[in-house]
N, C-alpha and C. Protein backbone atom coordinates (compact mmCIF):
# COMPACT_ATOMS: atom_id res chain seq x y z
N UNK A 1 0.85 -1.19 0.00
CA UNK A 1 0.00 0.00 0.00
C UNK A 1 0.89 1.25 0.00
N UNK A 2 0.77 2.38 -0.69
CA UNK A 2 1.48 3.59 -0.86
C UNK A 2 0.92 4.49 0.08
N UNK A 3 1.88 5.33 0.67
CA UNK A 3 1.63 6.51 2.10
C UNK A 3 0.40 7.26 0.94
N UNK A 4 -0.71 7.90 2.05
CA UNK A 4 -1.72 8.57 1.32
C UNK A 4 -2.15 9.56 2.33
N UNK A 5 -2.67 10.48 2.43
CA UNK A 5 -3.31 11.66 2.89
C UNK A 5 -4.74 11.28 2.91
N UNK A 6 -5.46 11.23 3.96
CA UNK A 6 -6.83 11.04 4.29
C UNK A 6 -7.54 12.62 4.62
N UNK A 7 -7.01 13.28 4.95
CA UNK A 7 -7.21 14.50 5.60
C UNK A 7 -6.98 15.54 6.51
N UNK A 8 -7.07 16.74 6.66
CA UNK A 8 -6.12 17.31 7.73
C UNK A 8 -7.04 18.91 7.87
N UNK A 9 -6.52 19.74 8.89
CA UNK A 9 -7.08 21.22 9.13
C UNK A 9 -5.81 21.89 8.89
N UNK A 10 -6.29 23.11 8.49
CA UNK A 10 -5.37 24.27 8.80
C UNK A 10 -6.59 25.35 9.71
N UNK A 11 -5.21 25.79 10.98
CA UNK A 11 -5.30 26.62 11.16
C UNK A 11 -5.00 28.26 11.11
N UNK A 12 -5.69 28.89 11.04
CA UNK A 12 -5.76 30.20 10.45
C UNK A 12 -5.19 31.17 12.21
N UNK A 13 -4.55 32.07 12.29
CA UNK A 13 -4.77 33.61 13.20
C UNK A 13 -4.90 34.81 12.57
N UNK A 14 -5.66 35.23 13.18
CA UNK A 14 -6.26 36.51 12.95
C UNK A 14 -6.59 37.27 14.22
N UNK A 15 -6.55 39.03 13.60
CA UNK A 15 -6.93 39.50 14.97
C UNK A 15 -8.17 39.90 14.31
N UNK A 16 -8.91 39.95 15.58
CA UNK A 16 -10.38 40.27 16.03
C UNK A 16 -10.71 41.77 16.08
N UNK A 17 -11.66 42.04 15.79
CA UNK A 17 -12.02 43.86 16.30
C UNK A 17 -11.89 44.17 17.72
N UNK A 18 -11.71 43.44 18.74
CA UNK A 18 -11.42 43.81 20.18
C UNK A 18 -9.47 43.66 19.99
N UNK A 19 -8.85 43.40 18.56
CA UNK A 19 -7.54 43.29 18.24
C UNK A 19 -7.23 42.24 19.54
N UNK A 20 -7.71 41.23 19.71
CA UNK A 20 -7.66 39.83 20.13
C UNK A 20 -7.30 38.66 18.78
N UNK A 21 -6.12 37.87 19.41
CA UNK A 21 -5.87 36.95 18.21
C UNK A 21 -6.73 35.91 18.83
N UNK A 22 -7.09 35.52 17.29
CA UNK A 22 -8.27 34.12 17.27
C UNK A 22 -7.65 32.97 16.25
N UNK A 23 -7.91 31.96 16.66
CA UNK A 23 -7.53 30.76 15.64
C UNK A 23 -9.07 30.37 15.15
N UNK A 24 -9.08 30.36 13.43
CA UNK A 24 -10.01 29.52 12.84
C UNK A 24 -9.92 28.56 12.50
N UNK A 25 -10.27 27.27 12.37
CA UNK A 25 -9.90 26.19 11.45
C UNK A 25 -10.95 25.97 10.22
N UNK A 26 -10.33 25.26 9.56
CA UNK A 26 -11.00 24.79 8.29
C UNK A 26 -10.51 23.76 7.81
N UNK A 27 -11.04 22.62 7.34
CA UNK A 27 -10.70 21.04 6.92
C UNK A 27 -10.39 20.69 5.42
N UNK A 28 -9.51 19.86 5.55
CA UNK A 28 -9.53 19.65 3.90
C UNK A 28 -9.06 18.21 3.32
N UNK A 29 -9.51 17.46 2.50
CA UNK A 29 -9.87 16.13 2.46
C UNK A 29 -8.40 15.93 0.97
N UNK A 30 -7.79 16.31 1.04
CA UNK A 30 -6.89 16.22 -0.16
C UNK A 30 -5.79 17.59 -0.35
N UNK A 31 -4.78 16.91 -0.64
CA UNK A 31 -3.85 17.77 -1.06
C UNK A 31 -3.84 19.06 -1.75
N UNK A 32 -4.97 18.56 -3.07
CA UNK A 32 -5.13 19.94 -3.58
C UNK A 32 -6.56 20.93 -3.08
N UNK A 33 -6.60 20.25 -2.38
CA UNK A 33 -8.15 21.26 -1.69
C UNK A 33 -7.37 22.20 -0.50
N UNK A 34 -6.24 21.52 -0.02
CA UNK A 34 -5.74 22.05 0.69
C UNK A 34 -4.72 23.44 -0.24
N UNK A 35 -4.28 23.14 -1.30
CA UNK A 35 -3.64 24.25 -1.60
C UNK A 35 -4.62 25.45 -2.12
N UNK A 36 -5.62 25.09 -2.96
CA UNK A 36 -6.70 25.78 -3.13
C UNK A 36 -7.06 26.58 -2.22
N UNK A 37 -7.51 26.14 -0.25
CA UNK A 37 -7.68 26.79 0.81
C UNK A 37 -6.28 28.04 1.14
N UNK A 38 -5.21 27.81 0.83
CA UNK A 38 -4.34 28.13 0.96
C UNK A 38 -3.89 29.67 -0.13
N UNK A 39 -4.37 29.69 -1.14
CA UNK A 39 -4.27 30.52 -2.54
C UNK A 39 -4.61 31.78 -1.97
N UNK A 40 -5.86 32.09 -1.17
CA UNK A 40 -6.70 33.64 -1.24
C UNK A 40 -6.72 34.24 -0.43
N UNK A 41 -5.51 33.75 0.94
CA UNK A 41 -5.24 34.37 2.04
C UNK A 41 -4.62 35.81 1.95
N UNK A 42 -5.01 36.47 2.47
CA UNK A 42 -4.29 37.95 2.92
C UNK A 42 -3.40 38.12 4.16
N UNK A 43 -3.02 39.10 4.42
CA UNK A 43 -2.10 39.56 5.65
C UNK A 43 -3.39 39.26 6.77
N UNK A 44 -4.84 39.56 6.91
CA UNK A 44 -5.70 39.58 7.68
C UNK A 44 -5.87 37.87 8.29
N UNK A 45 -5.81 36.78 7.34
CA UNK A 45 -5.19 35.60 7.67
C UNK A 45 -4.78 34.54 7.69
N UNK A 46 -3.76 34.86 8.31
CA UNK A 46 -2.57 33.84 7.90
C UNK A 46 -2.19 32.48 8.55
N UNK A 47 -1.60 31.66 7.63
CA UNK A 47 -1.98 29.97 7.98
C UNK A 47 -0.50 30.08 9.22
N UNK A 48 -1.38 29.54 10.62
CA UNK A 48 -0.59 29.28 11.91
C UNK A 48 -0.22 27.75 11.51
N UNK A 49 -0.86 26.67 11.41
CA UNK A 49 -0.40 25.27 11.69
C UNK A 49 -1.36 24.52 10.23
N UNK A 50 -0.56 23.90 9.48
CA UNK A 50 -1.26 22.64 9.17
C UNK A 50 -1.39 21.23 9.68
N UNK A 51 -2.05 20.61 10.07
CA UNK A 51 -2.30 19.33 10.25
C UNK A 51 -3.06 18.35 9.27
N UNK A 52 -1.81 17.59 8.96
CA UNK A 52 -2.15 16.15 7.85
C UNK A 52 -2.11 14.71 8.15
N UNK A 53 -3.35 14.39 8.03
CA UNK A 53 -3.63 13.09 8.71
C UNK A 53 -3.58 11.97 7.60
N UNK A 54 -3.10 11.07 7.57
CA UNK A 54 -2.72 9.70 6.74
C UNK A 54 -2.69 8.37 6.99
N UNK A 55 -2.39 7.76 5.87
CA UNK A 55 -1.77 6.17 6.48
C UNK A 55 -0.65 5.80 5.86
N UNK A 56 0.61 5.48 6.49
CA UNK A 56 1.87 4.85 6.14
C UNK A 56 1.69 3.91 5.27
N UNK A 57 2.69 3.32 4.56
CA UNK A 57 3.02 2.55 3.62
C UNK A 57 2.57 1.27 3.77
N UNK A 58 2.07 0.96 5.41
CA UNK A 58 2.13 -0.04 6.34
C UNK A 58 0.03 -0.10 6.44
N UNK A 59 -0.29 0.88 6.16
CA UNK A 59 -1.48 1.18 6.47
C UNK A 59 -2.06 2.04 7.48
N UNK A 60 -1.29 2.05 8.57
CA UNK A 60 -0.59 2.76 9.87
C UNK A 60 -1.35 4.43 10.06
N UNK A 61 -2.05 4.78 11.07
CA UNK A 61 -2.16 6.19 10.68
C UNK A 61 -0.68 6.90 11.24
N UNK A 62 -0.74 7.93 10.73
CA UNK A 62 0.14 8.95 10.66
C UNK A 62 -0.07 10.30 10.69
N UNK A 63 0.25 11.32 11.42
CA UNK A 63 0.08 12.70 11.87
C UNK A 63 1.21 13.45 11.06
N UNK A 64 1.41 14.43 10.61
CA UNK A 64 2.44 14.82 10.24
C UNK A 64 1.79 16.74 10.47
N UNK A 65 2.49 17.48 11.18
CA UNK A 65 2.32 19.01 11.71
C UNK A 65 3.20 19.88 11.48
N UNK A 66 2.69 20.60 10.46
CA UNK A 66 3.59 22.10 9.79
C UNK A 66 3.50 23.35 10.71
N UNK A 67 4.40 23.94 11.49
CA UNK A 67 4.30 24.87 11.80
C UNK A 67 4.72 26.41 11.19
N UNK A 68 4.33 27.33 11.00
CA UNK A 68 4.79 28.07 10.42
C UNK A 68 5.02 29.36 11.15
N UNK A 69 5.55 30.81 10.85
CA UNK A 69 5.93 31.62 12.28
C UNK A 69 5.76 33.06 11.14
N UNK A 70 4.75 34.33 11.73
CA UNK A 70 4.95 35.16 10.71
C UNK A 70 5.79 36.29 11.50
N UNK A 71 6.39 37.32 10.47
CA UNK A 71 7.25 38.29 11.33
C UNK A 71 6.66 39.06 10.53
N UNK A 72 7.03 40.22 11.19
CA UNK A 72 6.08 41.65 10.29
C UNK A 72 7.31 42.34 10.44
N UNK A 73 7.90 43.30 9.19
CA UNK A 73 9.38 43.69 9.19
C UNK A 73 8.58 45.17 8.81
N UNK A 74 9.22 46.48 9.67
CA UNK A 74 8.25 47.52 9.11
C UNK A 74 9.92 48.38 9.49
């Protein structure tokens, strides 16, 4: 059996009108649904964590977690 992607979230931060950061999530069942989710983001918000859920070669589930870090250079 070949490693495959079953599904995973990204999470989103954003600040709030009380300028409170909030995490959104949103799900995505495939690789390219996930880049698609990924395409139309703005500075308003930006992807904090992906999480991709699978099964190993073995059948096996598997977690695999992108973190990402934004800096604002002014």
């Amino acid at each position: 059996m070949a490693a495959k992607v079953t599904d995973g979230i990204i999470i989103f931060r954003s600040w709030n009108t009380s300028r409170q950061l909030v995490e959104t999530e949103e799900t995505f069942t495939s690789l390219d649904e996930l880049f698609a989710r990924c395409l139309p983001l703005s500075d308003q918000k930006l992807v904090d964590r992906i999480i991709i859920h699978g099964l190993d070669d073995d059948g096996k589930p598997r977690q695999l977690i992108l973190v990402f870090e934004s800096v604002t250079v002014s």
